[in-house]
N, C-alpha and C. Protein backbone atom coordinates (compact mmCIF):
# COMPACT_ATOMS: atom_id res chain seq x y z
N UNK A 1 0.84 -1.20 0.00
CA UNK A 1 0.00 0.00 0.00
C UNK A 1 0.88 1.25 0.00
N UNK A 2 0.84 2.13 -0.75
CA UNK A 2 1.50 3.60 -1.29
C UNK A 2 0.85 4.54 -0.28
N UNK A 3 1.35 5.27 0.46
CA UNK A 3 0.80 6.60 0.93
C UNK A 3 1.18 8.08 0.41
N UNK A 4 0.77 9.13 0.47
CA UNK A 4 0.85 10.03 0.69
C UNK A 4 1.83 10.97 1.23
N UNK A 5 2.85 11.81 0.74
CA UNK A 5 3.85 12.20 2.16
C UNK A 5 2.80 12.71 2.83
N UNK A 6 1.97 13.40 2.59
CA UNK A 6 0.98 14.18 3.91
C UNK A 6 0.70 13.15 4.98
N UNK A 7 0.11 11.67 4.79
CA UNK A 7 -0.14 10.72 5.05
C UNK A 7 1.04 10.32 5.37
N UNK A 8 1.91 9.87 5.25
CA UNK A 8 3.02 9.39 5.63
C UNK A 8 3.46 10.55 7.36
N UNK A 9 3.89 11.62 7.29
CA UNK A 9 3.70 12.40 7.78
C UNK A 9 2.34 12.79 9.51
N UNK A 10 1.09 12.11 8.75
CA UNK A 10 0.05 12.32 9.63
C UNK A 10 0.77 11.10 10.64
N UNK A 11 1.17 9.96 9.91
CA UNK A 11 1.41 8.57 10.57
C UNK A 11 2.48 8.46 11.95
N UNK A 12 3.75 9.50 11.02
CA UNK A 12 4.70 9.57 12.01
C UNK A 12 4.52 10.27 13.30
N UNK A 13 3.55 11.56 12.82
CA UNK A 13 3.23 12.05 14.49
C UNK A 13 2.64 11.94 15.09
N UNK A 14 1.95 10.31 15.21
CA UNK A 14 1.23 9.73 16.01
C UNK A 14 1.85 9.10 16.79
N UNK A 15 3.16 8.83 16.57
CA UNK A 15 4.30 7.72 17.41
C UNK A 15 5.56 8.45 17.64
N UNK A 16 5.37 9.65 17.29
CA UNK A 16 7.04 10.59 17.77
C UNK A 16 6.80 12.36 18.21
N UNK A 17 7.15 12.65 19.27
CA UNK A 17 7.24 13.77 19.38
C UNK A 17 8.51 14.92 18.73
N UNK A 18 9.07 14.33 17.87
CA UNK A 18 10.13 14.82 16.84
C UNK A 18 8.97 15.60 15.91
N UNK A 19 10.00 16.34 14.85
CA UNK A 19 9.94 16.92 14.08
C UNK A 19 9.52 15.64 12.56
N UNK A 20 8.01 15.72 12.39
CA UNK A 20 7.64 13.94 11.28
C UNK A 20 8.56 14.76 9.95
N UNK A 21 8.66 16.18 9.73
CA UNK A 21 9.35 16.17 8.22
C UNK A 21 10.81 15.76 8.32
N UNK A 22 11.37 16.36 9.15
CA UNK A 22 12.98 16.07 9.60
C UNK A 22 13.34 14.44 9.04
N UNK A 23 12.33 13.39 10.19
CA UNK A 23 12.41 12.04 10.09
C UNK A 23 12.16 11.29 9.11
N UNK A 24 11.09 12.26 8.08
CA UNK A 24 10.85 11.33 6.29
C UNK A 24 11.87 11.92 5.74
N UNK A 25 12.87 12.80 5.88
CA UNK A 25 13.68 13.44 5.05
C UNK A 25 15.20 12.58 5.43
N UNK A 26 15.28 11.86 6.65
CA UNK A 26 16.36 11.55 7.33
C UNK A 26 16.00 10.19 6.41
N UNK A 27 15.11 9.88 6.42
CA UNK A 27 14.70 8.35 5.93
C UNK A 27 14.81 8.43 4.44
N UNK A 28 14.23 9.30 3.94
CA UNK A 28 14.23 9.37 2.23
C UNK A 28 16.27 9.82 1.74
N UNK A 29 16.83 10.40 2.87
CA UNK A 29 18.00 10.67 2.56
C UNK A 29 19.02 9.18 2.49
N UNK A 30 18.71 8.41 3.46
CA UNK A 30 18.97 7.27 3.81
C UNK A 30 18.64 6.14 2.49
N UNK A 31 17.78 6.20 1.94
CA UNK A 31 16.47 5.69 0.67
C UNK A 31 18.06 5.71 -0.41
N UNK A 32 18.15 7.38 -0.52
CA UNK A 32 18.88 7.64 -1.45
C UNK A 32 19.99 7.69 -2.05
N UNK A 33 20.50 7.15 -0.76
CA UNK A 33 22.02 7.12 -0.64
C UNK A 33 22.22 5.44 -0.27
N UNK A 34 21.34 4.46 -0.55
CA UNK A 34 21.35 2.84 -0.58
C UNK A 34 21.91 2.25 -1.75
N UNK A 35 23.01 2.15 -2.17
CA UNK A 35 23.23 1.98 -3.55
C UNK A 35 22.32 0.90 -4.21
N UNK A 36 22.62 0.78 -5.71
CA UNK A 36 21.67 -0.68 -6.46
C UNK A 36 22.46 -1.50 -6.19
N UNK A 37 21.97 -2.73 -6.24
CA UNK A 37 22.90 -4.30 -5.92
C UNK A 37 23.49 -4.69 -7.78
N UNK A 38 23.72 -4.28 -8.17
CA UNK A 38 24.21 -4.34 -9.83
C UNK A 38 24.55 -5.95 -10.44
N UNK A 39 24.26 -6.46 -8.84
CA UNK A 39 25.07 -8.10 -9.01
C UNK A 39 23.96 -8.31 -9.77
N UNK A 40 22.49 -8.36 -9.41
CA UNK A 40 20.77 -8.65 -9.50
C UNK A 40 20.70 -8.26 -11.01
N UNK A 41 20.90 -6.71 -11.73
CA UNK A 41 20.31 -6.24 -12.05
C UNK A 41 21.94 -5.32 -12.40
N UNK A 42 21.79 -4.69 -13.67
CA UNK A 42 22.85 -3.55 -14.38
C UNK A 42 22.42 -2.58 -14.56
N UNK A 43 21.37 -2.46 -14.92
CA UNK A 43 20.55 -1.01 -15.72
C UNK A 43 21.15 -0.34 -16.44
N UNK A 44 21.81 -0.46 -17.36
CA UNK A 44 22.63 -0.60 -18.54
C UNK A 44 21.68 0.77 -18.96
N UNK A 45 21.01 1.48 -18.91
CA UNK A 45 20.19 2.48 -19.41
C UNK A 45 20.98 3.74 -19.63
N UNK A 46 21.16 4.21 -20.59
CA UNK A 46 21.23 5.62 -20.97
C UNK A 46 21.38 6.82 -19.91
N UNK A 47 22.13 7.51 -19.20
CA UNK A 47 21.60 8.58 -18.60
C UNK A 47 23.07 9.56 -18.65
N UNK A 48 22.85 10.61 -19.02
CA UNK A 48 23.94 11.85 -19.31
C UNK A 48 23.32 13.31 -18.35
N UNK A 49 24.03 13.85 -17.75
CA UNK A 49 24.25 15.07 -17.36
C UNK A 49 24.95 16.40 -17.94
N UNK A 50 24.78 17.11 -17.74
CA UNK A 50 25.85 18.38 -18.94
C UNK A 50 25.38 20.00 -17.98
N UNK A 51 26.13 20.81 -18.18
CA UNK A 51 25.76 21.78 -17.17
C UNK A 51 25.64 22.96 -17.91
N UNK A 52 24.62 23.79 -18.02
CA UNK A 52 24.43 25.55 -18.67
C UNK A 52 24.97 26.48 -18.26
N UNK A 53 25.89 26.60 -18.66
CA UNK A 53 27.04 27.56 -18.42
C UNK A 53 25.99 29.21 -19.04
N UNK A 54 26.39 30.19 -17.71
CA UNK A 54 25.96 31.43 -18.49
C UNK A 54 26.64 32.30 -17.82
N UNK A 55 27.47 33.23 -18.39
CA UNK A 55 28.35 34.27 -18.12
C UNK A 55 29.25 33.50 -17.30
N UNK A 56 29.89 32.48 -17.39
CA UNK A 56 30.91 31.52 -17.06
C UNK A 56 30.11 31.07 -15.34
N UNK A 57 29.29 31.33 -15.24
CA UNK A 57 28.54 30.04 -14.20
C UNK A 57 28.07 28.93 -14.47
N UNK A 58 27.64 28.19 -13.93
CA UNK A 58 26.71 26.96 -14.03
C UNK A 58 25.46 27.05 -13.41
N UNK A 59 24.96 27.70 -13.53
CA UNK A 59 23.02 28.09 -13.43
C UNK A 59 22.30 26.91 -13.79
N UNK A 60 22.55 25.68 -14.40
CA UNK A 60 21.72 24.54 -13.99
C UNK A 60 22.43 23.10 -14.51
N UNK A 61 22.02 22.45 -14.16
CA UNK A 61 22.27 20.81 -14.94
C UNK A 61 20.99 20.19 -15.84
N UNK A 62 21.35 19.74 -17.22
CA UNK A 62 20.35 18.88 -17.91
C UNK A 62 20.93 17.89 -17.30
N UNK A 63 19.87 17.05 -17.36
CA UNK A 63 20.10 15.21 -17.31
C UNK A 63 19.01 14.91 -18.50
N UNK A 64 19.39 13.52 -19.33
CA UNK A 64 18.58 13.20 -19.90
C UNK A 64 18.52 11.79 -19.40
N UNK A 65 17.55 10.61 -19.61
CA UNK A 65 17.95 9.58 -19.03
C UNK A 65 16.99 9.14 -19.66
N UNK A 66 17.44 7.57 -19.63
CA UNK A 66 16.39 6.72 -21.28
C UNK A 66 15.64 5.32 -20.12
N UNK A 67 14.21 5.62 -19.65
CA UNK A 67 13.82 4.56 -18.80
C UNK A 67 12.74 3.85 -20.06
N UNK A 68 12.63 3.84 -20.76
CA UNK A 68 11.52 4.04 -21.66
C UNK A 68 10.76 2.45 -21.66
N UNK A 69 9.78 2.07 -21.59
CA UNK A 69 9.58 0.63 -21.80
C UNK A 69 9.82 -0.57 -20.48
N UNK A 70 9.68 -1.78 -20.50
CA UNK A 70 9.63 -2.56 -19.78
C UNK A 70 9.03 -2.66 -18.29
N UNK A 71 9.72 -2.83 -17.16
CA UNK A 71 9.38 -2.51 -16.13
C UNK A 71 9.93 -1.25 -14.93
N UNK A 72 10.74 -0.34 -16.19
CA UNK A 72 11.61 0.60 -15.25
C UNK A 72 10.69 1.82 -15.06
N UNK A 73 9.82 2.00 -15.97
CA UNK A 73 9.14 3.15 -16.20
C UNK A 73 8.33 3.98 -14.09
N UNK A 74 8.41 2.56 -13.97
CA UNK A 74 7.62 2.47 -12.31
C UNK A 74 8.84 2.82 -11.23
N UNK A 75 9.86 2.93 -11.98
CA UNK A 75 10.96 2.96 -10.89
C UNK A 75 11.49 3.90 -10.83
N UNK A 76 11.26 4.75 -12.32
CA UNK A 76 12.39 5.71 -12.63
C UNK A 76 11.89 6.85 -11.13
N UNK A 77 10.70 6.92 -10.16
CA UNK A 77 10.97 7.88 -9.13
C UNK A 77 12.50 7.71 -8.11
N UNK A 78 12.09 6.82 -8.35
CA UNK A 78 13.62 5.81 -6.90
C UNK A 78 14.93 5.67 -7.42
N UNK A 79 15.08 5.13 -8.92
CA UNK A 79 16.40 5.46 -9.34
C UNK A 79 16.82 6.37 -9.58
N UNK A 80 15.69 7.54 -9.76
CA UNK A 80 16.38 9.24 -10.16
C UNK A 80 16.74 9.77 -8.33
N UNK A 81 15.78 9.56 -7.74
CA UNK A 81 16.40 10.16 -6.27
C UNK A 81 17.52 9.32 -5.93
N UNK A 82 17.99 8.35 -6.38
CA UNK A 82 19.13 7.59 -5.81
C UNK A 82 20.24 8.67 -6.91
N UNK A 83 20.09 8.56 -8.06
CA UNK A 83 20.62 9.44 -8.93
C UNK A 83 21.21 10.60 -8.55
N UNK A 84 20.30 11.44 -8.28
CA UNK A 84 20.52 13.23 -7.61
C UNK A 84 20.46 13.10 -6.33
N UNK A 85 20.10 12.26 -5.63
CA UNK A 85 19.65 12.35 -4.04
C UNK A 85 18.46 13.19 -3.99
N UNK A 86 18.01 12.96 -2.71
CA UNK A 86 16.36 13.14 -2.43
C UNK A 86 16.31 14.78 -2.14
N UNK A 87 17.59 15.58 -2.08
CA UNK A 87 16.92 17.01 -2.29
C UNK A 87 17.25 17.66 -3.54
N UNK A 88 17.92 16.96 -4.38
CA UNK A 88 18.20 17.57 -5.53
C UNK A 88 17.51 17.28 -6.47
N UNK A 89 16.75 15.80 -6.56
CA UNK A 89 15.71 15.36 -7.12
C UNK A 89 14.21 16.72 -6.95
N UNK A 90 13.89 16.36 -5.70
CA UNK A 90 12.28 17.14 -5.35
C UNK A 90 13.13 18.81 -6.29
N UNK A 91 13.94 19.32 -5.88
CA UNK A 91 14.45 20.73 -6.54
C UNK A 91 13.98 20.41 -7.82
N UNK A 92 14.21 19.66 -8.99
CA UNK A 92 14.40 19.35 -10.44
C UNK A 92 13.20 19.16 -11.21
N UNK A 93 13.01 19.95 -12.10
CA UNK A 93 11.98 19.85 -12.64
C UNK A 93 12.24 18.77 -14.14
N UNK A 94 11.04 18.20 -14.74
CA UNK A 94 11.00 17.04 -15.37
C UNK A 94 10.05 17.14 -16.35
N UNK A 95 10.26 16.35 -17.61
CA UNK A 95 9.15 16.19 -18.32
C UNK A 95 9.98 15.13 -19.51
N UNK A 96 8.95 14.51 -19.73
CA UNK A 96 9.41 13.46 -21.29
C UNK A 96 9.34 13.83 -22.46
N UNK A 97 9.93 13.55 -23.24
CA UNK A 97 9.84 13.58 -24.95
C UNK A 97 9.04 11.97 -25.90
N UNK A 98 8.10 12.65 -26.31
CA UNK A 98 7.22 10.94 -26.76
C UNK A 98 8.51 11.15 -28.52
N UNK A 99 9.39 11.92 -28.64
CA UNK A 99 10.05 12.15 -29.81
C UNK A 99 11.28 11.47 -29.75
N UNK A 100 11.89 11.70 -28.61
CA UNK A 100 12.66 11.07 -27.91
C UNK A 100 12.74 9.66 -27.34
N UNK A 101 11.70 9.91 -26.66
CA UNK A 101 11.64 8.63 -25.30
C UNK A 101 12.49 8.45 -24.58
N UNK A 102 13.50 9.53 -24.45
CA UNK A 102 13.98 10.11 -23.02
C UNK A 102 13.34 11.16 -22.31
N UNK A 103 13.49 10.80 -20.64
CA UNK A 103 12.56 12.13 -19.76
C UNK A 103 14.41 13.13 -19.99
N UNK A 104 14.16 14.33 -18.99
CA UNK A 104 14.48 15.60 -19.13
C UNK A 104 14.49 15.92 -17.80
N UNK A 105 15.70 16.19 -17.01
CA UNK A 105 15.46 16.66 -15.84
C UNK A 105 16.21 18.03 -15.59
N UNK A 106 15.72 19.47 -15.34
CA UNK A 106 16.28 20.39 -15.11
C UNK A 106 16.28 20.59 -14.29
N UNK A 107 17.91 20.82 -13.18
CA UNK A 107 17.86 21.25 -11.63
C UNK A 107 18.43 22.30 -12.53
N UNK A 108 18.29 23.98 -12.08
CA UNK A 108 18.50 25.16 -11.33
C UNK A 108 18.88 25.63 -10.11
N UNK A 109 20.60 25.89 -10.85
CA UNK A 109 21.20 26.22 -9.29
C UNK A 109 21.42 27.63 -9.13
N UNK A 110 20.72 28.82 -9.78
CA UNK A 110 20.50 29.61 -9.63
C UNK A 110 19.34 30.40 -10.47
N UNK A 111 19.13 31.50 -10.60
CA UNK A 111 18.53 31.81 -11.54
C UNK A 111 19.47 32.85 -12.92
N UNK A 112 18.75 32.81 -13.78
CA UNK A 112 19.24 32.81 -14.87
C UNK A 112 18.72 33.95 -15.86
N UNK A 113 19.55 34.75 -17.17
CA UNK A 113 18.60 35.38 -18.25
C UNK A 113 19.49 35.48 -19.24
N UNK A 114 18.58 34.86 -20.38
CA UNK A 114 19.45 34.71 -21.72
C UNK A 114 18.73 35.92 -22.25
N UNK A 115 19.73 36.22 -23.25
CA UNK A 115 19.90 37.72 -24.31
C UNK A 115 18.33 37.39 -25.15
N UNK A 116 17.63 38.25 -25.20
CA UNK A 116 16.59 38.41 -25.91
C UNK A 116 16.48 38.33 -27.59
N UNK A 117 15.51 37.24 -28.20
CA UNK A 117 15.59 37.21 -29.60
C UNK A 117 14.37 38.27 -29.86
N UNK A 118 13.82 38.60 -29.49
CA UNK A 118 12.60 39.66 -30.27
C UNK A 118 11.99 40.00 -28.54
N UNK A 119 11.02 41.14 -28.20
CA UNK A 119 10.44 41.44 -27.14
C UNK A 119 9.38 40.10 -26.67
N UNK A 120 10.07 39.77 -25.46
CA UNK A 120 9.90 38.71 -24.24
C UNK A 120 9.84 37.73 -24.99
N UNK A 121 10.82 37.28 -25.69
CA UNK A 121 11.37 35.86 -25.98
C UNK A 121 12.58 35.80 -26.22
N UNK A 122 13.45 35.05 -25.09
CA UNK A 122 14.84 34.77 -24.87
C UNK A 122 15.15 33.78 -25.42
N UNK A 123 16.34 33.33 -25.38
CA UNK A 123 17.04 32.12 -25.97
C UNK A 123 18.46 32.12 -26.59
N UNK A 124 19.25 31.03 -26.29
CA UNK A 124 20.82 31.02 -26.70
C UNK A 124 21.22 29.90 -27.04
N UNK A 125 21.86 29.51 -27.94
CA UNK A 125 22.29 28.38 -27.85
C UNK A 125 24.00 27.90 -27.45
N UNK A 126 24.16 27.02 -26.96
CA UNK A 126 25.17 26.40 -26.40
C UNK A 126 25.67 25.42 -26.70
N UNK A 127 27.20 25.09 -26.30
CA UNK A 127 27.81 23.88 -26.70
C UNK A 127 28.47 22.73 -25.28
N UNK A 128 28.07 21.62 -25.68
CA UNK A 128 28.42 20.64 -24.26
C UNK A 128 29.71 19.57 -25.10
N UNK A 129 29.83 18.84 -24.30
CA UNK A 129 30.50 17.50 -24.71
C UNK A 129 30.40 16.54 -23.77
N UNK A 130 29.73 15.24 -24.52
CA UNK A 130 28.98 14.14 -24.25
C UNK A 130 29.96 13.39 -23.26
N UNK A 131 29.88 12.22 -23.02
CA UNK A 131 30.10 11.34 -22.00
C UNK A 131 32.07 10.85 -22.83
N UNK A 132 31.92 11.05 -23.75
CA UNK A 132 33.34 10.19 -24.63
C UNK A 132 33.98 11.54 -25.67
N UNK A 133 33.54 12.94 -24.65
CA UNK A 133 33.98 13.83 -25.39
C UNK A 133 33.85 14.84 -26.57
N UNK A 134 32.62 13.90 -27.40
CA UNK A 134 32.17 14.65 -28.56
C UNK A 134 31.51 16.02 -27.91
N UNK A 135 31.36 16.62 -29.38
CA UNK A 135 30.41 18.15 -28.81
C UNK A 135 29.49 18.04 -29.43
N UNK A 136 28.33 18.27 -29.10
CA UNK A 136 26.97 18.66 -29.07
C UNK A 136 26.30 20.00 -28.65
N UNK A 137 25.69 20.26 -29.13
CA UNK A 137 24.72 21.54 -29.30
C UNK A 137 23.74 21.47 -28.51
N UNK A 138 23.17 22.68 -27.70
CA UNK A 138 21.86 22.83 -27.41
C UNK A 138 21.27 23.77 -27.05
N UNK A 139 20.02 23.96 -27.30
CA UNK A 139 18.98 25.57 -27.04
C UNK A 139 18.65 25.58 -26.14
N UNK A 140 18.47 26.66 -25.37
CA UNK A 140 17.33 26.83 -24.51
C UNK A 140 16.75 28.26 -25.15
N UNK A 141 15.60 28.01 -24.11
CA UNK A 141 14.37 29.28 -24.45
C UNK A 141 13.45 29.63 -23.51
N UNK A 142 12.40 30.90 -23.45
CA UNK A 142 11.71 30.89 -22.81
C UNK A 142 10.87 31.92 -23.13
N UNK A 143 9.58 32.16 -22.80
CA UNK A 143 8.88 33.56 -23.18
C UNK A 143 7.91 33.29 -24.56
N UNK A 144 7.48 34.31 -24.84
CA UNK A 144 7.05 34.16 -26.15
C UNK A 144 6.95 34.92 -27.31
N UNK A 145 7.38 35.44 -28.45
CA UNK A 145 7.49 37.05 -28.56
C UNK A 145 5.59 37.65 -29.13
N UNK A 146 6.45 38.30 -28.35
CA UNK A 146 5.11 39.49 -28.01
C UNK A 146 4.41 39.91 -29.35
N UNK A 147 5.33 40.35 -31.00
CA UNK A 147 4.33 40.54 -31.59
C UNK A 147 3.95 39.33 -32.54
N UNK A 148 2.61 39.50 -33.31
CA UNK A 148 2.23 38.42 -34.21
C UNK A 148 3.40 37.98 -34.96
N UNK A 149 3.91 39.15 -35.81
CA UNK A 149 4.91 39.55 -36.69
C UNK A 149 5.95 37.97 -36.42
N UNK A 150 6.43 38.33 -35.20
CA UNK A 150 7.38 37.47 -34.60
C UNK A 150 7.45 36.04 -34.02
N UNK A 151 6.17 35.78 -34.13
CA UNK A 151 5.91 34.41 -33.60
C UNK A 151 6.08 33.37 -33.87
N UNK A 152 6.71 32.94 -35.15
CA UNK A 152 7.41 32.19 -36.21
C UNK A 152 8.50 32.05 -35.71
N UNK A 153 9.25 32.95 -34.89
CA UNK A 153 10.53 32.66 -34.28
C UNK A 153 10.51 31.65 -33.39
N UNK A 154 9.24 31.63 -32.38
CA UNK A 154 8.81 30.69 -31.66
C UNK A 154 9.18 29.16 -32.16
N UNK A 155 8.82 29.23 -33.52
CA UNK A 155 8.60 27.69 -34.03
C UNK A 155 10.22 27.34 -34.16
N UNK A 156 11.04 28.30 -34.80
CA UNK A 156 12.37 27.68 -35.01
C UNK A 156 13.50 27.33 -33.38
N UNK A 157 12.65 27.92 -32.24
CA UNK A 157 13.52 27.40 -31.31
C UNK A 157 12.63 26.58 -30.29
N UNK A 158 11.38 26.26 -30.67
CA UNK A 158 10.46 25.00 -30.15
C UNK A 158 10.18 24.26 -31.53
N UNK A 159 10.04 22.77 -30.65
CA UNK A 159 9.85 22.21 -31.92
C UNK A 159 8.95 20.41 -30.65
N UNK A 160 8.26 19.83 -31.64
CA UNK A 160 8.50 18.73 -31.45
C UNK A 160 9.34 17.48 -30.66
N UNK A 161 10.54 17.96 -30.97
CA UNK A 161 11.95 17.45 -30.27
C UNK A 161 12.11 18.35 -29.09
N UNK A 162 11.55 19.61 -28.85
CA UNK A 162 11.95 20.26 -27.35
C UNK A 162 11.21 19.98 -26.05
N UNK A 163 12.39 19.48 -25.44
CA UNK A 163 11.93 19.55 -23.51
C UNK A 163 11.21 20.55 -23.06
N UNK A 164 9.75 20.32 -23.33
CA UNK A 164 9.10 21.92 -22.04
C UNK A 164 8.78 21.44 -20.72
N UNK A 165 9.16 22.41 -19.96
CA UNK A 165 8.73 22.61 -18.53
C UNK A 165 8.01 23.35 -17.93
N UNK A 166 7.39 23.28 -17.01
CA UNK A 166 6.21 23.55 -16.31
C UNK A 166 6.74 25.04 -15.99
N UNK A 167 7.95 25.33 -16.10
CA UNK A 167 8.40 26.38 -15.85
C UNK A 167 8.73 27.43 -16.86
N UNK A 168 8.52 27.24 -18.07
CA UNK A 168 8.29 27.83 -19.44
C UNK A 168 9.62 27.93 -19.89
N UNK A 169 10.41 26.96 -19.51
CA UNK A 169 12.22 26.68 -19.81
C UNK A 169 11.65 25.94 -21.06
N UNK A 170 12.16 25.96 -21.91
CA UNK A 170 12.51 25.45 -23.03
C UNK A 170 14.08 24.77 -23.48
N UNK A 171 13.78 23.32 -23.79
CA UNK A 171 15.35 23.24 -24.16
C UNK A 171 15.32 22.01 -25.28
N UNK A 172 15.92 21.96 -25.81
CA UNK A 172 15.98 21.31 -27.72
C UNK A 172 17.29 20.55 -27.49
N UNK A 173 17.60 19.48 -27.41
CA UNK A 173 19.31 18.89 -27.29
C UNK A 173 19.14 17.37 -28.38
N UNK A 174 20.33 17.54 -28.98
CA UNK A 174 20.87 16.31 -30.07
C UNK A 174 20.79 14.91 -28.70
N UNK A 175 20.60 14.25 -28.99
CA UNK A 175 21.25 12.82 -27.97
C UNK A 175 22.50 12.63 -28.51
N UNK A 176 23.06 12.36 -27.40
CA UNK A 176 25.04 12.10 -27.01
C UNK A 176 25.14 10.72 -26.11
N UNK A 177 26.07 10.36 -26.32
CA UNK A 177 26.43 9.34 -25.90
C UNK A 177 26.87 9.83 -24.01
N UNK A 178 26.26 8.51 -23.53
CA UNK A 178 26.36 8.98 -21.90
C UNK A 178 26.86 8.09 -21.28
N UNK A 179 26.26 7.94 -19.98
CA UNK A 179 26.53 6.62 -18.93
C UNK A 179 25.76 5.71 -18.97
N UNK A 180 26.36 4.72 -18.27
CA UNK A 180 25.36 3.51 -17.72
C UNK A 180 24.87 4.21 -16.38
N UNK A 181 23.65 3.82 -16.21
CA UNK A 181 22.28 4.43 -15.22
C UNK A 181 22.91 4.15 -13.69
N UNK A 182 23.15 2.25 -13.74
CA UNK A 182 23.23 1.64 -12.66
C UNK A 182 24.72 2.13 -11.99
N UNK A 183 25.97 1.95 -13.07
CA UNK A 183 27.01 2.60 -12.36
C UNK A 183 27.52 3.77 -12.05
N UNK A 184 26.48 4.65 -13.28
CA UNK A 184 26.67 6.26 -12.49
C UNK A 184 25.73 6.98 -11.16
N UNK A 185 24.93 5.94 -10.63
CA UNK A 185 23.87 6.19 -9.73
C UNK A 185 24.62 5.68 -8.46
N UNK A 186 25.42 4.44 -8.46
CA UNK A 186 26.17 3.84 -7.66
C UNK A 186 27.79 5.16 -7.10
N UNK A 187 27.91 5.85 -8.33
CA UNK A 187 29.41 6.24 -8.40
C UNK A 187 28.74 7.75 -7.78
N UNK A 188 27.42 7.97 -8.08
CA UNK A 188 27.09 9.36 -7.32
C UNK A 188 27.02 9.31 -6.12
N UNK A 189 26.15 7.78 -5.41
CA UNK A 189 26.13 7.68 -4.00
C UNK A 189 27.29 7.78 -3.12
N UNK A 190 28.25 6.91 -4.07
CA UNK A 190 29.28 7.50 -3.21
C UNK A 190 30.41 8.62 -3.09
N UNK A 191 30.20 9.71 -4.10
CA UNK A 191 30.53 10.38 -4.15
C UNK A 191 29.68 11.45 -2.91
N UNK A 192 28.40 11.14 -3.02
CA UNK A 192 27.86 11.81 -1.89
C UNK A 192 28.05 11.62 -0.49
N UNK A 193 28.30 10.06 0.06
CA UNK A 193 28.52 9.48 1.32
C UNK A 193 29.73 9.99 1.59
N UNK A 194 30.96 10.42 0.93
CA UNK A 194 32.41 10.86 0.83
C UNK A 194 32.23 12.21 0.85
N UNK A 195 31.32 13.43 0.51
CA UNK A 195 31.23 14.52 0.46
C UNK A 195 30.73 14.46 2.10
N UNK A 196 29.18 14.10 2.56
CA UNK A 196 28.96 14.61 3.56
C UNK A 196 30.49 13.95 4.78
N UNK A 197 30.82 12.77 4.62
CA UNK A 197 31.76 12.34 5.72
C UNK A 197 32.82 13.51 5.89
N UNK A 198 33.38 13.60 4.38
CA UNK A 198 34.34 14.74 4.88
C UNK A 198 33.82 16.25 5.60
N UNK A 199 32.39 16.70 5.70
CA UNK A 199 31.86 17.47 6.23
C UNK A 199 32.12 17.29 7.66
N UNK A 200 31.22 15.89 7.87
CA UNK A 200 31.45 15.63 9.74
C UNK A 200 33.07 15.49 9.80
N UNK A 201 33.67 15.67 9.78
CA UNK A 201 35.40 15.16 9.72
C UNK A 201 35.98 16.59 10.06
N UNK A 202 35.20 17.18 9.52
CA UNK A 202 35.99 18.68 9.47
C UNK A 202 35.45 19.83 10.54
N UNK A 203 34.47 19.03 11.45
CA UNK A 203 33.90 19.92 12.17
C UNK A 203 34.30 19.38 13.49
C-alpha cells in the first residue's frame, strides 16, 4: 500500500514527538544514498548530465535519461532520487519527450537570463561534450514574442523534439552518448557518502 507524504507524515506524528518532516527526510536521505545491488540487475540504461554555463557560471544541470519501456518506467521515481539524491531530485523539474523517449530533468542552481531574440522571448544556444567527449549543441528558451509579426521565431527554437517545462524553460538537445544508469547512480552515492563524511570530519 503507497501513501501520501501528507499521510506518511500524519502517521509519524502519532508515534514521535520529533519533528515527522525532519524524520521522512532523514529516511528518504537514507532511501537515497542505498546503492543498487548491480550483481541482481545492471541497468545498462542511458543517462547523461551536462551543465548551462551562463556568463561563465553553471546556473543549472540537464540530465537526460532513457527509462523508456519494460518494467523501469515504475521505478524511474527511486532510481532518479538515488541518482541526484532526495533534495536535488524534489528541486528538479522534469518532463518526457514521446520524440525522444527520453525524460528531461532540469535542476537550477541559480537563476538565470538569456539575451533576448525579439520582445519577451529569450534564448541562446550552447555547446556541451557528451560522456566520450564529442560536442553537441543545445537551445534553450523561454517567453514568447510578443508581436504576431514574430511568432514564427517561436517555431524555429520549439519544436517537437523540445523539452518543455512547467516552468516555461525550453530546451531542444541532439542525444550524445552517456553513462550507464546503474554505475553512475552507484558512483554518485558515493561520491555523496564521501562529500557529507568529509563534512562531519571537518567539524
Amino acid at each position: 500500500m503507497k501513501y501520501k507524504e501528507s499521510e506518511v507524515i500524519d502517521i509519524i506524528s502519532t508515534i514521535t514527538d520529533k519533528d515527522p518532516l525532519e524524520i521522512l527526510n532523514v529516511w528518504n536521505d537514507k532511501k537515497a544514498n542505498t546503492p543498487l545491488d548491480l550483481e541482481k540487475r545492471k541497468y545498462d540504461h542511458f543517462v547523461y548530465s551536462f551543465p548551462m554555463i551562463v556568463g561563465d557560471e553553471e546556473v543549472a544541470t540537464i540530465t537526460l535519461v532513457d527509462l523508456y519501456g519494460g518494467d523501469l518506467n515504475s521505478k524511474e521515481p527511486d532510481l532518479m532520487q538515488k541518482y541526484f539524491g532526495h533534495k536535488k531530485y524534489n528541486e528538479s523539474w522534469y518532463t518526457f519527450s514521446h520524440d525522444s523517449y527520453l525524460s528531461c530533468y532540469l535542476t537550477i542552481h541559480k537563476d538565470f537570463e538569456l539575451p533576448e531574440v525579439v520582445e519577451e522571448f529569450y534564448g541562446q544556444k550552447f555547446n556541451g561534450l557528451d560522456a566520450e567527449g564529442q560536442p553537441f549543441e543545445f537551445e534553450v528558451s523561454y517567453g514568447y514574442p510578443k508581436e504576431v509579426k514574430n511568432q514564427h521565431l517561436f517555431g524555429q527554437w520549439v519544436s517537437s523534439r523540445t523539452y518543455r517545462f512547467d516552468n516555461d524553460v525550453n530546451i531542444e538537445v541532439e542525444r550524445m552518448n552517456g553513462w550507464s544508469l546503474g554505475d553512475k547512480i552507484n558512483e554518485n552515492i558515493k561520491n555523496r557518502i564521501n562529500e557529507r563524511d568529509n563534512i562531519k570530519n571537518s567539524i
